[in-house]
Each structure stands twice: as structure tokens, then as C-alpha cells.
Protein backbone atom coordinates (compact mmCIF):
# COMPACT_ATOMS: atom_id res chain seq x y z
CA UNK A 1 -112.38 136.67 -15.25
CA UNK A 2 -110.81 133.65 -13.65
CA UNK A 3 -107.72 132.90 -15.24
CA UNK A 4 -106.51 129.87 -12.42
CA UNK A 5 -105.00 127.13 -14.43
CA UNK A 6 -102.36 124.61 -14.26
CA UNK A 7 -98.65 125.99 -15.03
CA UNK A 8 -95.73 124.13 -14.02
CA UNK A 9 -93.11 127.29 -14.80
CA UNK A 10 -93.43 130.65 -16.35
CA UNK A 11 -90.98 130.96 -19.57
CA UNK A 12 -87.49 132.39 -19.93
CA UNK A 13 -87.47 135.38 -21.26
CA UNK A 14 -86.07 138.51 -19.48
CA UNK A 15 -87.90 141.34 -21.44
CA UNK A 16 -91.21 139.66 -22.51
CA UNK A 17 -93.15 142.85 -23.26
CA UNK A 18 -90.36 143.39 -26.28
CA UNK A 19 -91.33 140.02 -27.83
CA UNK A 20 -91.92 140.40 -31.59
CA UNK A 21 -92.81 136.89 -33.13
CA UNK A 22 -94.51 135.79 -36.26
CA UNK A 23 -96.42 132.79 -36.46
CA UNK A 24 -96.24 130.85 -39.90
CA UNK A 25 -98.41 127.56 -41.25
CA UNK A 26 -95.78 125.51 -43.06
CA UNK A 27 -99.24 124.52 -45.18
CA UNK A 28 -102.95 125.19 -44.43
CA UNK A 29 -103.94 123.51 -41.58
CA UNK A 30 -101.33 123.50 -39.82
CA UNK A 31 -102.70 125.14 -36.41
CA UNK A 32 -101.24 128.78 -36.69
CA UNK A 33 -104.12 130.58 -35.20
CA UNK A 34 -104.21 128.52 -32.26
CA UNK A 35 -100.86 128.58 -31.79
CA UNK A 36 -100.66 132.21 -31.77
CA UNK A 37 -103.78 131.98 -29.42
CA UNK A 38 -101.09 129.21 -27.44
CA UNK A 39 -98.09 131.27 -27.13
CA UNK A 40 -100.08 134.37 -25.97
CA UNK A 41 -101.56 132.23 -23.74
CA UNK A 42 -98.59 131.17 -21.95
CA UNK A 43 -96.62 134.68 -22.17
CA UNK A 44 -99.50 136.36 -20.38
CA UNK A 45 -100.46 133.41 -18.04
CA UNK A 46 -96.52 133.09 -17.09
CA UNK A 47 -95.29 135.88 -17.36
CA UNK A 48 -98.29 138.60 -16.12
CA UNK A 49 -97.33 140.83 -19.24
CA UNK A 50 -99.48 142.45 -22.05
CA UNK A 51 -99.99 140.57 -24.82
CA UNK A 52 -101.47 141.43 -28.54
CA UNK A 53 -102.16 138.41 -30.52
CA UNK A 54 -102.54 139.88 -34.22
CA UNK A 55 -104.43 138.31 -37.40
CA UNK A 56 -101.49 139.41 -39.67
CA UNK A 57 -103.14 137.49 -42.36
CA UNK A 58 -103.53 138.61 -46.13
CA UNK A 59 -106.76 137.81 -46.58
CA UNK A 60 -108.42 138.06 -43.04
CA UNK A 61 -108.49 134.86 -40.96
CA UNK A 62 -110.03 133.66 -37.85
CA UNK A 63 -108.15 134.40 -35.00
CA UNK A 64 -110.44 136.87 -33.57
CA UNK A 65 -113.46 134.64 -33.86
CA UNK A 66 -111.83 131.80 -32.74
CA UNK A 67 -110.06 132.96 -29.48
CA UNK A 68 -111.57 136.52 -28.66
CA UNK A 69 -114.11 136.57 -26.27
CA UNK A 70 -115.10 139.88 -24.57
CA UNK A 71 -114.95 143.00 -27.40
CA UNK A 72 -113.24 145.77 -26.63
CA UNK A 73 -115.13 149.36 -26.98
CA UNK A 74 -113.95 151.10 -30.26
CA UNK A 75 -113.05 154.31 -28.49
CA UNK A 76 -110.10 152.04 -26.42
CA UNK A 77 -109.10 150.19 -29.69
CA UNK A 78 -106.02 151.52 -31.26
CA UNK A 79 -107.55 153.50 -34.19
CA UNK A 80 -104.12 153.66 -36.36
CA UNK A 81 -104.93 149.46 -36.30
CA UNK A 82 -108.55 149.80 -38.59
CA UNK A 83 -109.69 146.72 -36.84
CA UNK A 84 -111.90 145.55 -34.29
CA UNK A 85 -110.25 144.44 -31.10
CA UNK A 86 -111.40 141.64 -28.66
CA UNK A 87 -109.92 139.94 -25.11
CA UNK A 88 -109.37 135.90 -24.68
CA UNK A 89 -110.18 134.19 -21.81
CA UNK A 90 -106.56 134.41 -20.74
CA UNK A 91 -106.89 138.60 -20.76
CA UNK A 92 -104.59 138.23 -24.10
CA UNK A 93 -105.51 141.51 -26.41
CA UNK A 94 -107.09 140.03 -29.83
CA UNK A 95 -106.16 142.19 -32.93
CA UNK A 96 -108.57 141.64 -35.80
CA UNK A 97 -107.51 141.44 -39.44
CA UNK A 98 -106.98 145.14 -39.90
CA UNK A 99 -106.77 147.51 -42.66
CA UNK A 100 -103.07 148.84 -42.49
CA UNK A 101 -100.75 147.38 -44.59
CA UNK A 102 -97.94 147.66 -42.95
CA UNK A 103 -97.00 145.62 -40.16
CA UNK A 104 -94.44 146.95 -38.63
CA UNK A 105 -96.46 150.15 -37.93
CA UNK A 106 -98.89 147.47 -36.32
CA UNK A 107 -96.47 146.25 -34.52
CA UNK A 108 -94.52 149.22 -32.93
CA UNK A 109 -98.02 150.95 -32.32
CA UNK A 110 -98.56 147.71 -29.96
CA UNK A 111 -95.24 147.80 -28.62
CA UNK A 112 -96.13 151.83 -28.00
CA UNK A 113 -98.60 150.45 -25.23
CA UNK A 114 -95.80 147.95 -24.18
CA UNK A 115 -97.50 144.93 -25.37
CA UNK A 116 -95.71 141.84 -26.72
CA UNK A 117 -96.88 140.95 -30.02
CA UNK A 118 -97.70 137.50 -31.51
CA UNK A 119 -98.57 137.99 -35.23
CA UNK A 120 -100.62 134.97 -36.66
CA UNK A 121 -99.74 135.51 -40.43
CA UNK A 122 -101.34 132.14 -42.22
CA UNK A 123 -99.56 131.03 -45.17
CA UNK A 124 -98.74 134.40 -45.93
CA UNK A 125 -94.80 133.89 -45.60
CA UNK A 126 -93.84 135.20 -49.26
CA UNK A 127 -96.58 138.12 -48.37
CA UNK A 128 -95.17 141.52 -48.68
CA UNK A 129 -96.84 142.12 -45.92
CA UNK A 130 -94.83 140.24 -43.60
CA UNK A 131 -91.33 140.77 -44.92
CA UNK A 132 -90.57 144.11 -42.94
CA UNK A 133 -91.21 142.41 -39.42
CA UNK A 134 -88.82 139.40 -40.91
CA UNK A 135 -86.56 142.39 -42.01
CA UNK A 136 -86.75 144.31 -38.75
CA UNK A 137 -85.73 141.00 -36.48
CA UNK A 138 -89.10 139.08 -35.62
CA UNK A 139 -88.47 135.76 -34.37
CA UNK A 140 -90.63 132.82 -36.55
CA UNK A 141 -92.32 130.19 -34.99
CA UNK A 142 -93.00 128.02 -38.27
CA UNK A 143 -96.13 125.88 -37.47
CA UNK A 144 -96.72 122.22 -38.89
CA UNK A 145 -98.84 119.28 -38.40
CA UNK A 146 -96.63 116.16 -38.45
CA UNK A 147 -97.84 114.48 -41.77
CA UNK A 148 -95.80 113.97 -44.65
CA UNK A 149 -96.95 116.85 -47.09
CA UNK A 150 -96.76 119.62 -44.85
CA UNK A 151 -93.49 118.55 -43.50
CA UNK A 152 -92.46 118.29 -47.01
CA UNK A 153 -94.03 122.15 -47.67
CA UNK A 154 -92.77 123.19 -44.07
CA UNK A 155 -89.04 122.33 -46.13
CA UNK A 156 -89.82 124.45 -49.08
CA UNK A 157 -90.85 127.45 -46.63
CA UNK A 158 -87.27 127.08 -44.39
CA UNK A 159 -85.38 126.75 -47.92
CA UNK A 160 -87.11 129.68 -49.17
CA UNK A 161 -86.55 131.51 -45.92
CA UNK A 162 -82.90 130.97 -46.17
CA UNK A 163 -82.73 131.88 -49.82
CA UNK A 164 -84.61 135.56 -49.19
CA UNK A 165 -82.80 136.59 -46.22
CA UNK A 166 -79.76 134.60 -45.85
CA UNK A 167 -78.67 131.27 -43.44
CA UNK A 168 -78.61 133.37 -40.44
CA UNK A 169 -82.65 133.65 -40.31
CA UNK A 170 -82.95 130.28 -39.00
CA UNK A 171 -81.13 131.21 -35.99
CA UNK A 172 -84.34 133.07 -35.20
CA UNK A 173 -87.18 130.08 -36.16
CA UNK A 174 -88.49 128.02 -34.14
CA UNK A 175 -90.13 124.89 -35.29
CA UNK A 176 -93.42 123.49 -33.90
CA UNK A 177 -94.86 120.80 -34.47
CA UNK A 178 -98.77 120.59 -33.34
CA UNK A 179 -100.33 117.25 -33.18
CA UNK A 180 -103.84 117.62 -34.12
CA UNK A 181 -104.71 113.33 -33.68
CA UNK A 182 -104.02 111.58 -30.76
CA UNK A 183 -101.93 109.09 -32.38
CA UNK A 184 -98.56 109.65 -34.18
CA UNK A 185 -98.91 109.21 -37.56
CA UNK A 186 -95.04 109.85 -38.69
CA UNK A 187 -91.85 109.32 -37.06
CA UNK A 188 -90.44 112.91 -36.49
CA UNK A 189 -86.75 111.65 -34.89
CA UNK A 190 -85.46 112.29 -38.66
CA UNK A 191 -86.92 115.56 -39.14
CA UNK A 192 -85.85 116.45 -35.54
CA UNK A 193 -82.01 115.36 -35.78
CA UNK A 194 -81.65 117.00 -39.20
CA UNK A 195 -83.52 120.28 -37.89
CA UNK A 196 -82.37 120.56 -34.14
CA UNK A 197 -78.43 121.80 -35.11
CA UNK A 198 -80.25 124.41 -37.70
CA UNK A 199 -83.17 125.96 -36.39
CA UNK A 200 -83.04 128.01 -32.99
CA UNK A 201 -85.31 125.13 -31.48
CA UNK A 202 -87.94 122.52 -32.95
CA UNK A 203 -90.96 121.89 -29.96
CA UNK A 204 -93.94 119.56 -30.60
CA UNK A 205 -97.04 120.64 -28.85
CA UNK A 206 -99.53 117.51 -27.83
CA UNK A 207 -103.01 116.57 -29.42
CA UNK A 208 -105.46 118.86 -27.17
CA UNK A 209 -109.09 117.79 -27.87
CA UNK A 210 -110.01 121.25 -26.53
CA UNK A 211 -108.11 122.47 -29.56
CA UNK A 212 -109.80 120.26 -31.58
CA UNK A 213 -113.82 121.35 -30.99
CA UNK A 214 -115.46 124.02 -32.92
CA UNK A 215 -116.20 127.53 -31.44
CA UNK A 216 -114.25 130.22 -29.38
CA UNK A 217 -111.20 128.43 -27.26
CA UNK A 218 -111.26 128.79 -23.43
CA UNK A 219 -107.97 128.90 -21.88
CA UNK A 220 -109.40 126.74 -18.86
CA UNK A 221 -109.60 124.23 -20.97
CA UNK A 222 -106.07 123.62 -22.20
CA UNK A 223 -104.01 120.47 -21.17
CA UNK A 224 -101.37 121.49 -18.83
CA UNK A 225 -99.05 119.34 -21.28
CA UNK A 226 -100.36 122.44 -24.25
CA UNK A 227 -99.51 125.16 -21.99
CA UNK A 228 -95.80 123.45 -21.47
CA UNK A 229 -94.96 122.82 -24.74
CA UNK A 230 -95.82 126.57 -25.67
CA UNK A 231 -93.69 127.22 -22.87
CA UNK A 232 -90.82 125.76 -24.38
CA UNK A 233 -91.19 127.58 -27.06
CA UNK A 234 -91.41 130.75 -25.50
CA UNK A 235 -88.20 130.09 -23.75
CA UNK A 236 -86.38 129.60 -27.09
CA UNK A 237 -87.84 133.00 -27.91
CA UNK A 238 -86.30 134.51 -25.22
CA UNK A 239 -82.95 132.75 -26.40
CA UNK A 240 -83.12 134.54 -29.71
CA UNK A 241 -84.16 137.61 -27.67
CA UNK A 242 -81.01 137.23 -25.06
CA UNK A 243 -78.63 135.91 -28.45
CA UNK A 244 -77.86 133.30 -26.25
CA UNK A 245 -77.43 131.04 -29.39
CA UNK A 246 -74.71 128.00 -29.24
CA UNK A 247 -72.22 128.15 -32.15
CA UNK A 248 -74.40 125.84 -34.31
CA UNK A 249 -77.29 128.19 -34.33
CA UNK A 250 -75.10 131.17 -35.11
CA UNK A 251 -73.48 129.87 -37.44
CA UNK A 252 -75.68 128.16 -39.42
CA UNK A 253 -73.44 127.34 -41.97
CA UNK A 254 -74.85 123.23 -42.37
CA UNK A 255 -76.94 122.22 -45.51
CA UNK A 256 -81.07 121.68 -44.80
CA UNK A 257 -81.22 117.79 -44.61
């Protein structure tokens, strides 16, 4: 498979294949699955690791349809998993909405085959589900259109995020905001000076018309500008990986604005 496109750097992160990320829609919509789809993308483009992008999901979403585009033969699927397993374009592993219920057995049996692991988990944040990879350390990448009732609901989900497991969790989220019409609709510069000394980094990722077509996404297609800003993103995970934090981030002792 031909997997020549456009980077301009391969992200900072010194151990890659020990990622553990979650990737959260602030509100439905809000481009999740393809930024799960993104992030693997870049890790395994950049980086030439092993990469599992996972439908965490509670109730089964798309991610495997949308991105997965050679199946892999049940009898080299991880059985534990109870899902069916797929490779994108980019060679990224594509883990189907399975049947365990526990994710961090999903994700250690990935990290077993020393994969990094991208869980796309919806709108599931509250989900039981979820809470033991939040509990064990996963880094959140907190995904948002930039319109003004998701950004709103993408502030209810970082309050409540802070209330369940204490200020110090958004030391470990990333923000990212995915632009999903060409034009700017709202004026993030607020939402990005009262965010920036919080959150471990806040990234927004261009309108990509490839993104925006029905069907299974080809990496080929991406805008190099895509690819970057998933980049940057990546390299704040690998700051929260390092705990190369400044003082604001570790302390995180300011009010949400």
C-alpha cells in the first residue's frame, strides 16, 4: 500500500508505542472519529510505529466503517477484543466496537503487541466505560467544532472533568478544535487565552474537504495543513508523556474562564 504523503516533521514524542489517549466529542458532531482516524494517522505516518485506533464507544460507532479499509483475518485479530479488526490506508490497526467492557484490558492487550492506542470514545465521557483509562493516566484530546453550543458543552465536559478527578486532569487534555466549514464562524482568541494557561495544549485542525465527503477516508487525501495540526497535537502528547509540563499546567490551580 502506498503510504507517500506530504509531512513536514514527525511528532515529539520519545516512546510513541506507550501512547494511551482518549479521544472525546465535547458534543455530537464534533469530529472524534476522524480525529482519532487523524492522530493515528500522523503517529504511524511520523513516527513508523504501531498504531490501534479503537471505537471505545458505548453504543458502537463508526470508526471502523469510516476509516478501515483492508479487514484483517479473524484468526490474527486479538480474540480477548470480541471485535472485528480492519487496516486504514495509513497501515493504522482499526479496532471495531467490541464486546469487552473494560477498557483498560483493551488497552493493555494492545499495548501487549506494543501498539499505541488511540481510543475514539464519542460522547461517552461520563461512561463507566471510560473512567478506568482516565483513572489509569490516559491523556484526553477533547474534540470540538468551533460553534457556540458545543464550545459551550465542550465547558460543561472540562468542568465536569475537573470535578470527578480533580484540577490536575487538565494537565493531561488537550483541546482541539476541528473546523468542519471553510469559513470561521466564531472568534476562538477568547476561548484560546482563557484555555491555553489550563489545558496541556488547545490545537485547531483546518477545514479538510476530504474530511468532509461521505465514505471510507484515504490518508492520501489529507491536506498537509490536517496532518500538521494533528502533529501538534501529538507533540503535546508526548509532553504529558515526558511531564515536561510548565508550572501553569502543573499546577493548575486557575478558575475555568
Amino acid at each position: 500500500m502506498n503510504n507517500v504523503v506530504a509531512l513536514r516533521r514527525s511528532p515529539k514524542i520519545e516512546q510513541p508505542e506507550h501512547l494511551s489517549a482518549i479521544v472525546v466529542a465535547g458534543s455530537g458532531g464534533a469530529a472524534a472519529t476522524t480525529t482519532c482516524f487523524g492522530l493515528a494517522t500522523a503517529l504511524r505516518l511520523g513516527a513508523d510505529v504501531q498504531v490501534a485506533a479503537i471505537d471505545g464507544t458505548t453504543d458502537g460507532g463508526n470508526l471502523l466503517a469510516r476509516v478501515g479499509v483492508e479487514p484483517i483475518d479473524s484468526a490474527r485479530a486479538v480474540r480477548q477484543l470480541g471485535s472485528r479488526m480492519a487496516v486504514s490506508s495509513a497501515g493504522a490497526v482499526v479496532v471495531g466496537h467490541g464486546e469487552s467492557s473494560d477498557s483498560v484490558l483493551v488497552d493493555s492487550l494492545l499495548a501487549d503487541r506494543h501498539l499505541a492506542r488511540i481510543h475514539d470514545v464519542g460522547t461517552a465521557l461520563r461512561s463507566r466505560r471510560v473512567a478506568p483509562l482516565i483513572e489509569a493516566g490516559a491523556a484526553i484530546v477533547v474534540a470540538v467544532p468551533p460553534r457556540a453550543e458545543p464550545l459551550a458543552r465542550m465547558r460543561s465536559a472540562l468542568d465536569w472533568l475537573v470535578g470527578t478527578y480533580g484540577r490536575g486532569v487538565l494537565s493531561r487534555t488537550v483541546v482541539s478544535i476541528s473546523h468542519q466549514i471553510p469559513h470561521r464562524l466564531v472568534n476562538l482568541t477568547p476561548i484560546r487565552e482563557a484555555l491555553t494557561p489550563l489545558v496541556a495544549g488547545f490545537v485547531e485542525v483546518p477545514f479538510d474537504a476530504s474530511l468532509a465527503r461521505p465514505g471510507t477516508v484515504d490518508h492520501r487525501h489529507l491536506s498537509v495543513e490536517s496532518i500538521d495540526a494533528w502533529t501538534d497535537v501529538l507533540d503535546t502528547l508526548g509532553r504529558i508523556e515526558a511531564g515536561h509540563h510548565d508550572t501553569d499546567h502543573r499546577s493548575g490551580t486557575e478558575e475555568l474562564a
